[in-house]
PDB file of N, CA and C in Angstrom:
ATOM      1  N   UNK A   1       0.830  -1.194   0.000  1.00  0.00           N
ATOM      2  CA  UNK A   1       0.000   0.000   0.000  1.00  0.00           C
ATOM      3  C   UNK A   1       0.871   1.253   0.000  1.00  0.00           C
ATOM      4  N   UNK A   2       1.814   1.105   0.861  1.00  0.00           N
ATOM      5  CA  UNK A   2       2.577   2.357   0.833  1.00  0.00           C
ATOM      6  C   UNK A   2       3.467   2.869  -0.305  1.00  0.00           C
ATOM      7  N   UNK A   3       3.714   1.700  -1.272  1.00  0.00           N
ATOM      8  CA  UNK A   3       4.218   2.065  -2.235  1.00  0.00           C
ATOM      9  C   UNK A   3       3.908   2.434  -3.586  1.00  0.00           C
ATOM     10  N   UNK A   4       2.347   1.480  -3.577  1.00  0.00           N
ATOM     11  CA  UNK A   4       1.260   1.691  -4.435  1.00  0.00           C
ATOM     12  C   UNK A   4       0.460   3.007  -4.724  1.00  0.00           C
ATOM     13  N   UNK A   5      -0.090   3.665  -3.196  1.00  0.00           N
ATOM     14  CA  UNK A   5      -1.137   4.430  -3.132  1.00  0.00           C
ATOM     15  C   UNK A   5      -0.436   6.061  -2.524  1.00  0.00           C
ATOM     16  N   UNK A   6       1.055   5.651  -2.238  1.00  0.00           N
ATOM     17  CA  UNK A   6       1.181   6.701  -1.941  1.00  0.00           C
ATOM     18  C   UNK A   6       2.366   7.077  -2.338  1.00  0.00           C
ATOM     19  N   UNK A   7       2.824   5.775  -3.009  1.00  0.00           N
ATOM     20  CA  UNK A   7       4.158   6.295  -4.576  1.00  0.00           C
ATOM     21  C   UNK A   7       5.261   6.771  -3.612  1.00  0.00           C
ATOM     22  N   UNK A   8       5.639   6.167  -2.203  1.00  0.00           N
ATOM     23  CA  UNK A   8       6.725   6.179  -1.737  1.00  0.00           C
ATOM     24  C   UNK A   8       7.847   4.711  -1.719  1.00  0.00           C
ATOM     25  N   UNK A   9       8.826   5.921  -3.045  1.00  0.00           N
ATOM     26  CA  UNK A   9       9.824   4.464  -3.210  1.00  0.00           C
ATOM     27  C   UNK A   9      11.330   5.167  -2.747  1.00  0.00           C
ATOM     28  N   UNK A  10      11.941   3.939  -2.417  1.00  0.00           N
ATOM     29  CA  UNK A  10      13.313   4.677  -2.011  1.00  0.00           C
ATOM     30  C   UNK A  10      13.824   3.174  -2.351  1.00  0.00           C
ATOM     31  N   UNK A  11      14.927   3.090  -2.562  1.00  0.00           N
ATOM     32  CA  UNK A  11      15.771   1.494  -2.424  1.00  0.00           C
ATOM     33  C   UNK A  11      15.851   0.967  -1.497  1.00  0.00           C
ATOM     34  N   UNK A  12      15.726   1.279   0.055  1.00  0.00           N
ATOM     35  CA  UNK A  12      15.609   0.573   0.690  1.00  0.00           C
ATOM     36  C   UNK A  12      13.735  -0.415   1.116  1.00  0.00           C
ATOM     37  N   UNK A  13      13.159   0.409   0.140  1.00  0.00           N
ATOM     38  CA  UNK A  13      12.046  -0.386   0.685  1.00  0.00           C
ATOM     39  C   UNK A  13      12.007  -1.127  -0.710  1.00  0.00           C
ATOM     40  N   UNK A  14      12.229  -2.424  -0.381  1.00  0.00           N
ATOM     41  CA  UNK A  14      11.492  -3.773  -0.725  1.00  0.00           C
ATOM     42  C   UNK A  14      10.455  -4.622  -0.267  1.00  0.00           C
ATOM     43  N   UNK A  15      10.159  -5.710  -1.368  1.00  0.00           N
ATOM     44  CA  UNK A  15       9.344  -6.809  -0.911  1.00  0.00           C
ATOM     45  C   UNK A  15       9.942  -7.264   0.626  1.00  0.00           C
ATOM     46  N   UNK A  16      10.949  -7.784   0.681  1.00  0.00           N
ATOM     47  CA  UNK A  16      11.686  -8.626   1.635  1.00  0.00           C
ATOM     48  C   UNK A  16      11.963  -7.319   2.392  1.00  0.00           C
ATOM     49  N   UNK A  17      12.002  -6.273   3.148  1.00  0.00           N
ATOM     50  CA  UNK A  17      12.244  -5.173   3.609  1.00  0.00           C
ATOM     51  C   UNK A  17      10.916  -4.651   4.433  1.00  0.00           C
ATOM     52  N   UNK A  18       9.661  -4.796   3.546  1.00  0.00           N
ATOM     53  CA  UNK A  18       8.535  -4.177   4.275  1.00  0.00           C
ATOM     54  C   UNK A  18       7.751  -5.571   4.436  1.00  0.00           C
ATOM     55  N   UNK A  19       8.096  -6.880   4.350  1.00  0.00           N
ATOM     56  CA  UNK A  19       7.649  -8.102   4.771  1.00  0.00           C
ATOM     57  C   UNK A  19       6.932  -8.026   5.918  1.00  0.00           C
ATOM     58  N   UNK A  20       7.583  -8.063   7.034  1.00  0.00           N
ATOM     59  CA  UNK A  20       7.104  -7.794   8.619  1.00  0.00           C
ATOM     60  C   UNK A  20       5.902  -7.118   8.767  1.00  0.00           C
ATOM     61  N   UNK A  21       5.566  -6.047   7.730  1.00  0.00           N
ATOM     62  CA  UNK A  21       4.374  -5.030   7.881  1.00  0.00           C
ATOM     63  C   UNK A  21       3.268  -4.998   6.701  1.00  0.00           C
ATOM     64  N   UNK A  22       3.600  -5.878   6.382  1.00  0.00           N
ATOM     65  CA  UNK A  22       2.239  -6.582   5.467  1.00  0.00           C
ATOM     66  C   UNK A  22       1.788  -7.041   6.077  1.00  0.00           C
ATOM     67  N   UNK A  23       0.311  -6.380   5.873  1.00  0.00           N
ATOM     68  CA  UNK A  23      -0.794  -7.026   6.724  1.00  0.00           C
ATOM     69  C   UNK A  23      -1.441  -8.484   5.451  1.00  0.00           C
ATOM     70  N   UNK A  24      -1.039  -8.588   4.609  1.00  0.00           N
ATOM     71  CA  UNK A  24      -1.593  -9.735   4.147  1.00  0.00           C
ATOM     72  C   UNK A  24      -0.312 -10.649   4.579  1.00  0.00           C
ATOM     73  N   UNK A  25       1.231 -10.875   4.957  1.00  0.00           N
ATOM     74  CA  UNK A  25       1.777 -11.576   5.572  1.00  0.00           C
ATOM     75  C   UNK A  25       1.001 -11.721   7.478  1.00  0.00           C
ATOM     76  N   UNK A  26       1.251 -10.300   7.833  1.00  0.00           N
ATOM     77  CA  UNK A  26       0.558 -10.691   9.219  1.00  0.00           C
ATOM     78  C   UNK A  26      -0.523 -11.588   9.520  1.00  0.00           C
ATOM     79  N   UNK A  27      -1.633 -11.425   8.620  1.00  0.00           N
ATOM     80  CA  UNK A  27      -2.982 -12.156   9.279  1.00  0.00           C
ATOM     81  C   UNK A  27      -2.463 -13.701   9.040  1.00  0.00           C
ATOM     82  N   UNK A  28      -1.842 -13.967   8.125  1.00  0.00           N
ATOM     83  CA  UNK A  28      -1.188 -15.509   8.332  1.00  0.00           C
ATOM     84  C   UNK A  28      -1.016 -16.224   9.476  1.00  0.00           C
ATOM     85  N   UNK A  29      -0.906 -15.302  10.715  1.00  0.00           N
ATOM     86  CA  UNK A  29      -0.788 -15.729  12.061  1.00  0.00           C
ATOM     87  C   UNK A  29      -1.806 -16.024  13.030  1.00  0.00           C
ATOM     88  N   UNK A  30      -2.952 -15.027  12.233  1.00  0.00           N
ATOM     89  CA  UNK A  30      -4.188 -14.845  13.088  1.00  0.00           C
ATOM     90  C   UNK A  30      -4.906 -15.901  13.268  1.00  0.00           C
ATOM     91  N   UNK A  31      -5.582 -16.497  14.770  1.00  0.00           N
ATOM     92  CA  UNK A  31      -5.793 -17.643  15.259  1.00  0.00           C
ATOM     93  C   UNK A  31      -7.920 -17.321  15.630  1.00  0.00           C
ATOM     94  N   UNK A  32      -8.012 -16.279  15.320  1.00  0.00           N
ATOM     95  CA  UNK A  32      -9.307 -16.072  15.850  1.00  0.00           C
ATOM     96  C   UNK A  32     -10.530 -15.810  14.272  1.00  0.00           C
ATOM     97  N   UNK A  33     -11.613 -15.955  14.915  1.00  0.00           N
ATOM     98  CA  UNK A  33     -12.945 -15.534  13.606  1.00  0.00           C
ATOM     99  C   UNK A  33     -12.160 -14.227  13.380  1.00  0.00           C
ATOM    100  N   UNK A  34     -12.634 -13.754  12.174  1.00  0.00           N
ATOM    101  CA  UNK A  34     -12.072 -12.752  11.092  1.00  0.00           C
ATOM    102  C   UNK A  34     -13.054 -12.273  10.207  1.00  0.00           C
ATOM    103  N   UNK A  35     -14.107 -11.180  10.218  1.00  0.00           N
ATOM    104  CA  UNK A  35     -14.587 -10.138   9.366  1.00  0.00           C
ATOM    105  C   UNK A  35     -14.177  -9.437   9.169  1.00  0.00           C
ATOM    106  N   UNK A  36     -13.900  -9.261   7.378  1.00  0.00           N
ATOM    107  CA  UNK A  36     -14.137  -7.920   6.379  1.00  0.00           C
ATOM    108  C   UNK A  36     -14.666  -7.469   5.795  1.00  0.00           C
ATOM    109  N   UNK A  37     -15.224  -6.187   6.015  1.00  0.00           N
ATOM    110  CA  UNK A  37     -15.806  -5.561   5.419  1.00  0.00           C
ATOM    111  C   UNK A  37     -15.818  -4.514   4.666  1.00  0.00           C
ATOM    112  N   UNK A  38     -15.762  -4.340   3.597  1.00  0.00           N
ATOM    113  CA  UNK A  38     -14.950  -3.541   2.646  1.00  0.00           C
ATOM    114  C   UNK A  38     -15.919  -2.771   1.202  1.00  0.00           C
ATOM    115  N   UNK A  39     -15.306  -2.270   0.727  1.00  0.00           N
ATOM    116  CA  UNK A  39     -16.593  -1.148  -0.529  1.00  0.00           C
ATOM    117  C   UNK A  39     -15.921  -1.437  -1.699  1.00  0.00           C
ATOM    118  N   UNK A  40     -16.588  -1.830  -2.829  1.00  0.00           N
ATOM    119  CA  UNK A  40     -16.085  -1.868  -3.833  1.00  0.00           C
ATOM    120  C   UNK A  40     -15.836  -0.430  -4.311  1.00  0.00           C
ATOM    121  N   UNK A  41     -15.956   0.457  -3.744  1.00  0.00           N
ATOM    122  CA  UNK A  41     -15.973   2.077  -4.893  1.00  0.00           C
ATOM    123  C   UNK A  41     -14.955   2.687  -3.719  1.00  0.00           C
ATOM    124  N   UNK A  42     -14.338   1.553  -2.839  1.00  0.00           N
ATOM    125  CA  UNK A  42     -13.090   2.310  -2.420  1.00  0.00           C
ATOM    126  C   UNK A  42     -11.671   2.768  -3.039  1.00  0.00           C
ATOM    127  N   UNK A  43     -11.790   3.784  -2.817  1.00  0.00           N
ATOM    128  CA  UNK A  43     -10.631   4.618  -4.347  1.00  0.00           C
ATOM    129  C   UNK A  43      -9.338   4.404  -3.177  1.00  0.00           C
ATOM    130  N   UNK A  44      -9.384   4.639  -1.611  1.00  0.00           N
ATOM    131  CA  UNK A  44      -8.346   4.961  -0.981  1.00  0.00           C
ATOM    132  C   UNK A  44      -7.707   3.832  -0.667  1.00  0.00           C
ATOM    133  N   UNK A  45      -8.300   2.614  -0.035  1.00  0.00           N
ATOM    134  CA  UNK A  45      -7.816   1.266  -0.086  1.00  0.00           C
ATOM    135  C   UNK A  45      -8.683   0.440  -1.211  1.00  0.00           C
ATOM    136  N   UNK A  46      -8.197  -0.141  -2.133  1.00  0.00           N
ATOM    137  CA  UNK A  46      -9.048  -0.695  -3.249  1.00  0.00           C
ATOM    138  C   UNK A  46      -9.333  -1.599  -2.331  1.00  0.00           C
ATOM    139  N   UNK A  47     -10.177  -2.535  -2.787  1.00  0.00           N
ATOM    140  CA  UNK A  47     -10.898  -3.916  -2.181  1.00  0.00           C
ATOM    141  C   UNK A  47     -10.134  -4.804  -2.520  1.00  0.00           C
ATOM    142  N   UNK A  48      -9.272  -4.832  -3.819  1.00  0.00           N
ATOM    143  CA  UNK A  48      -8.686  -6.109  -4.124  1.00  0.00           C
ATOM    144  C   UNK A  48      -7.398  -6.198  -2.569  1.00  0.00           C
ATOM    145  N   UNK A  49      -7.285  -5.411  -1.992  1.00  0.00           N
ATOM    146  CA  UNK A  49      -6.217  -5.761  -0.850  1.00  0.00           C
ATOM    147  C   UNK A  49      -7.296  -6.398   0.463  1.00  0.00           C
ATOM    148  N   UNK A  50      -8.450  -5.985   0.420  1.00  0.00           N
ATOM    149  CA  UNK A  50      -9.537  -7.047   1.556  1.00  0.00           C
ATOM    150  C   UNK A  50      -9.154  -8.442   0.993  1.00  0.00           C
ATOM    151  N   UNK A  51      -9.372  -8.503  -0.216  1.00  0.00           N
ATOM    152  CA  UNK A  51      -9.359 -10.110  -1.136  1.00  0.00           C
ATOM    153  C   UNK A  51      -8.206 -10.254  -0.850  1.00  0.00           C
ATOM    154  N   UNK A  52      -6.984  -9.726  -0.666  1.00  0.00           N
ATOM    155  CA  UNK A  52      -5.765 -10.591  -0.340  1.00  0.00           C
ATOM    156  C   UNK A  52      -5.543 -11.146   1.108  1.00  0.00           C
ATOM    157  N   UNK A  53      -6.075  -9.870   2.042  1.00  0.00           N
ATOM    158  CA  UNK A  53      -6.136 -10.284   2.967  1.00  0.00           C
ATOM    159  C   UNK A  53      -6.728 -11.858   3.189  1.00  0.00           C
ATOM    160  N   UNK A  54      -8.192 -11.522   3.046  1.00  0.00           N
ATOM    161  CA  UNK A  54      -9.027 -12.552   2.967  1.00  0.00           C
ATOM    162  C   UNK A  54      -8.270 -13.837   2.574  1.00  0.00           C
ATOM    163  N   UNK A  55      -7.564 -13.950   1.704  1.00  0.00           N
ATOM    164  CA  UNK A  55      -7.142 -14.871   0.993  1.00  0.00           C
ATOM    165  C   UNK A  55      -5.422 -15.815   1.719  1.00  0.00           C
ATOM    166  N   UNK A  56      -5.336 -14.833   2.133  1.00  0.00           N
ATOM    167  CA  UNK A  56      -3.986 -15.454   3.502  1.00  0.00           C
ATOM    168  C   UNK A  56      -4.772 -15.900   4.636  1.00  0.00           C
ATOM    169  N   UNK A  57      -5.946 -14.963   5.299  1.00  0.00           N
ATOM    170  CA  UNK A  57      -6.246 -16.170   6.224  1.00  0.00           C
ATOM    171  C   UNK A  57      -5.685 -17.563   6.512  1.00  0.00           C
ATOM    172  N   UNK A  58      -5.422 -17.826   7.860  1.00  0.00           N
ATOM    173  CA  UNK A  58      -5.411 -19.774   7.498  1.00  0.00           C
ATOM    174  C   UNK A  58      -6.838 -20.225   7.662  1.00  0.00           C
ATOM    175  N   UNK A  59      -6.843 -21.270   7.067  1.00  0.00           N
ATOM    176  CA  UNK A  59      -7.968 -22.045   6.810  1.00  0.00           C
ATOM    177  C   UNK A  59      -8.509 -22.319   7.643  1.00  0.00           C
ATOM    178  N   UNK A  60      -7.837 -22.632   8.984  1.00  0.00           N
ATOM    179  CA  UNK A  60      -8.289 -23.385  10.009  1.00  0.00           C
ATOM    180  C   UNK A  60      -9.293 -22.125  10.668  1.00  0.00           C
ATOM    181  N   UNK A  61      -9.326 -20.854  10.618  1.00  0.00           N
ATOM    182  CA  UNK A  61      -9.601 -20.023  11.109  1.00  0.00           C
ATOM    183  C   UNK A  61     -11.115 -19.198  10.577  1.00  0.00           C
ATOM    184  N   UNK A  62     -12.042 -19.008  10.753  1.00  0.00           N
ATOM    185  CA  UNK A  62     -13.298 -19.219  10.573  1.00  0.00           C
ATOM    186  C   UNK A  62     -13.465 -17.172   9.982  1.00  0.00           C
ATOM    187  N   UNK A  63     -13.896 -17.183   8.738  1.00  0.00           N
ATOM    188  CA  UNK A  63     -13.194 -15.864   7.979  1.00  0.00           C
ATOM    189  C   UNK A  63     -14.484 -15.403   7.293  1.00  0.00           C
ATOM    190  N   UNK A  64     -14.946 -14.381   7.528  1.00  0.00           N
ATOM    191  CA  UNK A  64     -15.561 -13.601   6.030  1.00  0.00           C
ATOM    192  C   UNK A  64     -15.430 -12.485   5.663  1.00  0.00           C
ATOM    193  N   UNK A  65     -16.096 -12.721   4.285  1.00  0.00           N
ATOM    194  CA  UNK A  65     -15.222 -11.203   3.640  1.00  0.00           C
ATOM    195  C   UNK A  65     -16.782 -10.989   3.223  1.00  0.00           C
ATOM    196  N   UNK A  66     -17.033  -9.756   3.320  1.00  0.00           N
ATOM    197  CA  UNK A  66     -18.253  -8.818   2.841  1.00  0.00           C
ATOM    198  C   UNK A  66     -17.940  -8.112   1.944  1.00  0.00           C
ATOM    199  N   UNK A  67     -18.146  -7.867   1.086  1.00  0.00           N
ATOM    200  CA  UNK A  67     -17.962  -6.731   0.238  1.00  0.00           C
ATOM    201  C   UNK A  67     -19.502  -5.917  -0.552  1.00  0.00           C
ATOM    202  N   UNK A  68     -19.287  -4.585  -0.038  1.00  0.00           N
ATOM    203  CA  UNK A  68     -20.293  -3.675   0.300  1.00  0.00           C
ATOM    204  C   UNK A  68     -20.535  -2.976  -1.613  1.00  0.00           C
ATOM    205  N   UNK A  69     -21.307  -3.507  -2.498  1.00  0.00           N
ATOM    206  CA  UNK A  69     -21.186  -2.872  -3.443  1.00  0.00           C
ATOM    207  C   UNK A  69     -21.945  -1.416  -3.730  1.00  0.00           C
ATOM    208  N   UNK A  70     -20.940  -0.309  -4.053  1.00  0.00           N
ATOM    209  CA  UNK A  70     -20.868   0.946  -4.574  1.00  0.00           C
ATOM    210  C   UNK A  70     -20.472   1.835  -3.342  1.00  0.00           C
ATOM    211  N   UNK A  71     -19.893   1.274  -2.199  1.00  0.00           N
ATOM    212  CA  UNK A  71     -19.399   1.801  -0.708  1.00  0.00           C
ATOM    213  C   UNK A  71     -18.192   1.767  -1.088  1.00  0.00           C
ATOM    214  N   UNK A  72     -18.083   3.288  -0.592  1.00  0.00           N
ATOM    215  CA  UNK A  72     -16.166   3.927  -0.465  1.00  0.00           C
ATOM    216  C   UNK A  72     -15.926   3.527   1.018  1.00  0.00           C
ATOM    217  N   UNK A  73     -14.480   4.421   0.674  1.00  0.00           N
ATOM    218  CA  UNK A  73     -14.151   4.532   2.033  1.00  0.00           C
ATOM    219  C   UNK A  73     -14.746   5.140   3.173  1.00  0.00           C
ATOM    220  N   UNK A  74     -15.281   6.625   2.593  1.00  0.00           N
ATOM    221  CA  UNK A  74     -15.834   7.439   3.416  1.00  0.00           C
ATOM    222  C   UNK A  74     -17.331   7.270   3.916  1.00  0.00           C
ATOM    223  N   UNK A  75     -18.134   6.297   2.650  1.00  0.00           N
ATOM    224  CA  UNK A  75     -19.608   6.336   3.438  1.00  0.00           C
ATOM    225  C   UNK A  75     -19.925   5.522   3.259  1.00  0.00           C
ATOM    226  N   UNK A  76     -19.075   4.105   3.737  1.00  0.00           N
ATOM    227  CA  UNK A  76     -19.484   2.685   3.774  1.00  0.00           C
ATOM    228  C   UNK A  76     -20.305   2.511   5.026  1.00  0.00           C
ATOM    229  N   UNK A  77     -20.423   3.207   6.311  1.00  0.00           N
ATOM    230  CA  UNK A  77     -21.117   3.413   7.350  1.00  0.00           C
ATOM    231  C   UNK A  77     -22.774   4.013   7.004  1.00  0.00           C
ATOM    232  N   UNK A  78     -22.927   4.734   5.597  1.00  0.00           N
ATOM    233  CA  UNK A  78     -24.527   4.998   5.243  1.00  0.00           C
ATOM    234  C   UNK A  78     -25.068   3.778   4.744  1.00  0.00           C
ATOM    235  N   UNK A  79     -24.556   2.374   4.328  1.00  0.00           N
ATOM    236  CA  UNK A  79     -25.098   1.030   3.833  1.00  0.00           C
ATOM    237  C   UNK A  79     -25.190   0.282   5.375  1.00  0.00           C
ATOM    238  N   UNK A  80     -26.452   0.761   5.864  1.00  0.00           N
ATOM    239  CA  UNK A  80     -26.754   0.190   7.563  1.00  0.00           C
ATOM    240  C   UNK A  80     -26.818  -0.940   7.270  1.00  0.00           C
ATOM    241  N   UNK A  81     -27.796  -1.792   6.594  1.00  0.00           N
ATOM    242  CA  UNK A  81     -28.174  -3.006   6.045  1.00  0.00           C
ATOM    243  C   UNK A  81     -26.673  -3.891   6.010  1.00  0.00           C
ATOM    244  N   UNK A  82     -26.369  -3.404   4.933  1.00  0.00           N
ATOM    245  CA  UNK A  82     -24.897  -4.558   4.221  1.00  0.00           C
ATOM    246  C   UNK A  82     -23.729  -4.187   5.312  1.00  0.00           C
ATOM    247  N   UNK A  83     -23.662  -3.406   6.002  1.00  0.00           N
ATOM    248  CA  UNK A  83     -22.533  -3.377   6.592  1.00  0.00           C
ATOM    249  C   UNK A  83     -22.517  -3.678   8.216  1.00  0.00           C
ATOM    250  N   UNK A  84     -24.097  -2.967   8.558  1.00  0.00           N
ATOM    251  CA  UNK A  84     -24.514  -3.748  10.579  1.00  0.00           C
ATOM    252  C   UNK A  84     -25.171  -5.039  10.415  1.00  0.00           C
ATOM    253  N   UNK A  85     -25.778  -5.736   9.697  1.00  0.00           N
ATOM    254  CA  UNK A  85     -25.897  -6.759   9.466  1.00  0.00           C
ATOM    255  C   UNK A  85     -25.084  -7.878   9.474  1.00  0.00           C
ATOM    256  N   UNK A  86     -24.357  -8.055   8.607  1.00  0.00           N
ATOM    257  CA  UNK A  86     -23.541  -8.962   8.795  1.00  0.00           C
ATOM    258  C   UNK A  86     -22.271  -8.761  10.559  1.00  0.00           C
ATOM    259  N   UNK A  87     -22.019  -7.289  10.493  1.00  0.00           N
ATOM    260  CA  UNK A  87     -20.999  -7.018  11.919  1.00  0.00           C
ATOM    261  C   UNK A  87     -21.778  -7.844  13.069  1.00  0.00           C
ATOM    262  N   UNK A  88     -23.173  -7.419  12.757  1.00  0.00           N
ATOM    263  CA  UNK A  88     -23.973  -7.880  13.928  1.00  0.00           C
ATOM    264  C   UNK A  88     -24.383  -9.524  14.081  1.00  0.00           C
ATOM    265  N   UNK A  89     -24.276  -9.912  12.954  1.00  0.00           N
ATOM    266  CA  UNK A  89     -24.125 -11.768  12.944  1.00  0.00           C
ATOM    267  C   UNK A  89     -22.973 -12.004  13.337  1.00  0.00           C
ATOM    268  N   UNK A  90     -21.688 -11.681  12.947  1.00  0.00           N
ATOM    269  CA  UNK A  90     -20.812 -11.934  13.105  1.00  0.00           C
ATOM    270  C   UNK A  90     -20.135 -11.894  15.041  1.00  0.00           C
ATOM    271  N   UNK A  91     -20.850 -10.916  15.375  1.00  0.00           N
ATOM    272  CA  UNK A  91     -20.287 -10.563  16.914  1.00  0.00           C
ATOM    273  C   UNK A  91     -21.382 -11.489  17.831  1.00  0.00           C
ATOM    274  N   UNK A  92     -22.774 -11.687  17.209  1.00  0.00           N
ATOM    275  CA  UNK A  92     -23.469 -12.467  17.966  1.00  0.00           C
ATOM    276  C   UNK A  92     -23.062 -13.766  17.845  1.00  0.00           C
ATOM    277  N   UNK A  93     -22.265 -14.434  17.091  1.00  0.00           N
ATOM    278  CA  UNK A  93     -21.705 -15.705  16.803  1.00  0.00           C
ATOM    279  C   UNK A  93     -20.252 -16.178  17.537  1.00  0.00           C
ATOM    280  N   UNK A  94     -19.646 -14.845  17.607  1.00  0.00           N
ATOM    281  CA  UNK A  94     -18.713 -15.219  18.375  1.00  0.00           C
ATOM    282  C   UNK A  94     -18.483 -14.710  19.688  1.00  0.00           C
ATOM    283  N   UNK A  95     -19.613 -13.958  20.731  1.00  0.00           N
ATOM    284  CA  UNK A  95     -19.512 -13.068  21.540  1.00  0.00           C
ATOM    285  C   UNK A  95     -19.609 -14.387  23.023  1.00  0.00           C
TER     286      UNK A  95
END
């Protein structure tokens, strides 16, 4: 993301360099249920990085991915329906 969206390159940042702080390496670790919820008309974080996330999950680990169609970044909170809905299954399932 940081190099993508905000076009900061220097030689010292690499793949193998910013490893540790990838959050699609991090969640590889994650041991608990896992919702995302995300907007397809997000310009600031695209969605295809929810789908990566999503997609490292481990298996063993109980995961969903929502994706909120025509929700940005900024007013994915006005889709009450598609976005407290599922939060709210999701927390009553694992609370």
């Amino acid at each position: 993301m940081m190099t993508n969206l905000f076009r900061v390159n220097s030689p010292y940042l690499t793949q193998d360099s910013l490893k540790e702080y990838s959050n699609d390496i991090r969640v590889q670790k994650f041991q608990v249920p896992t919702l995302i919820i995300h907007g397809t008309e997000d310009w600031i974080i695209p969605y295809s990085e929810s789908q990566l996330l999503y997609q490292n999950l481990p298996n063993s680990v109980e995961k969903k991915l929502v994706l909120i169609k025509e929700a940005g970044h900024n007013n994915i909170l006005s889709f009450n329906q598609e976005y407290f809905l599922p939060l709210s299954d999701f927390v009553q399932k694992f609370k």
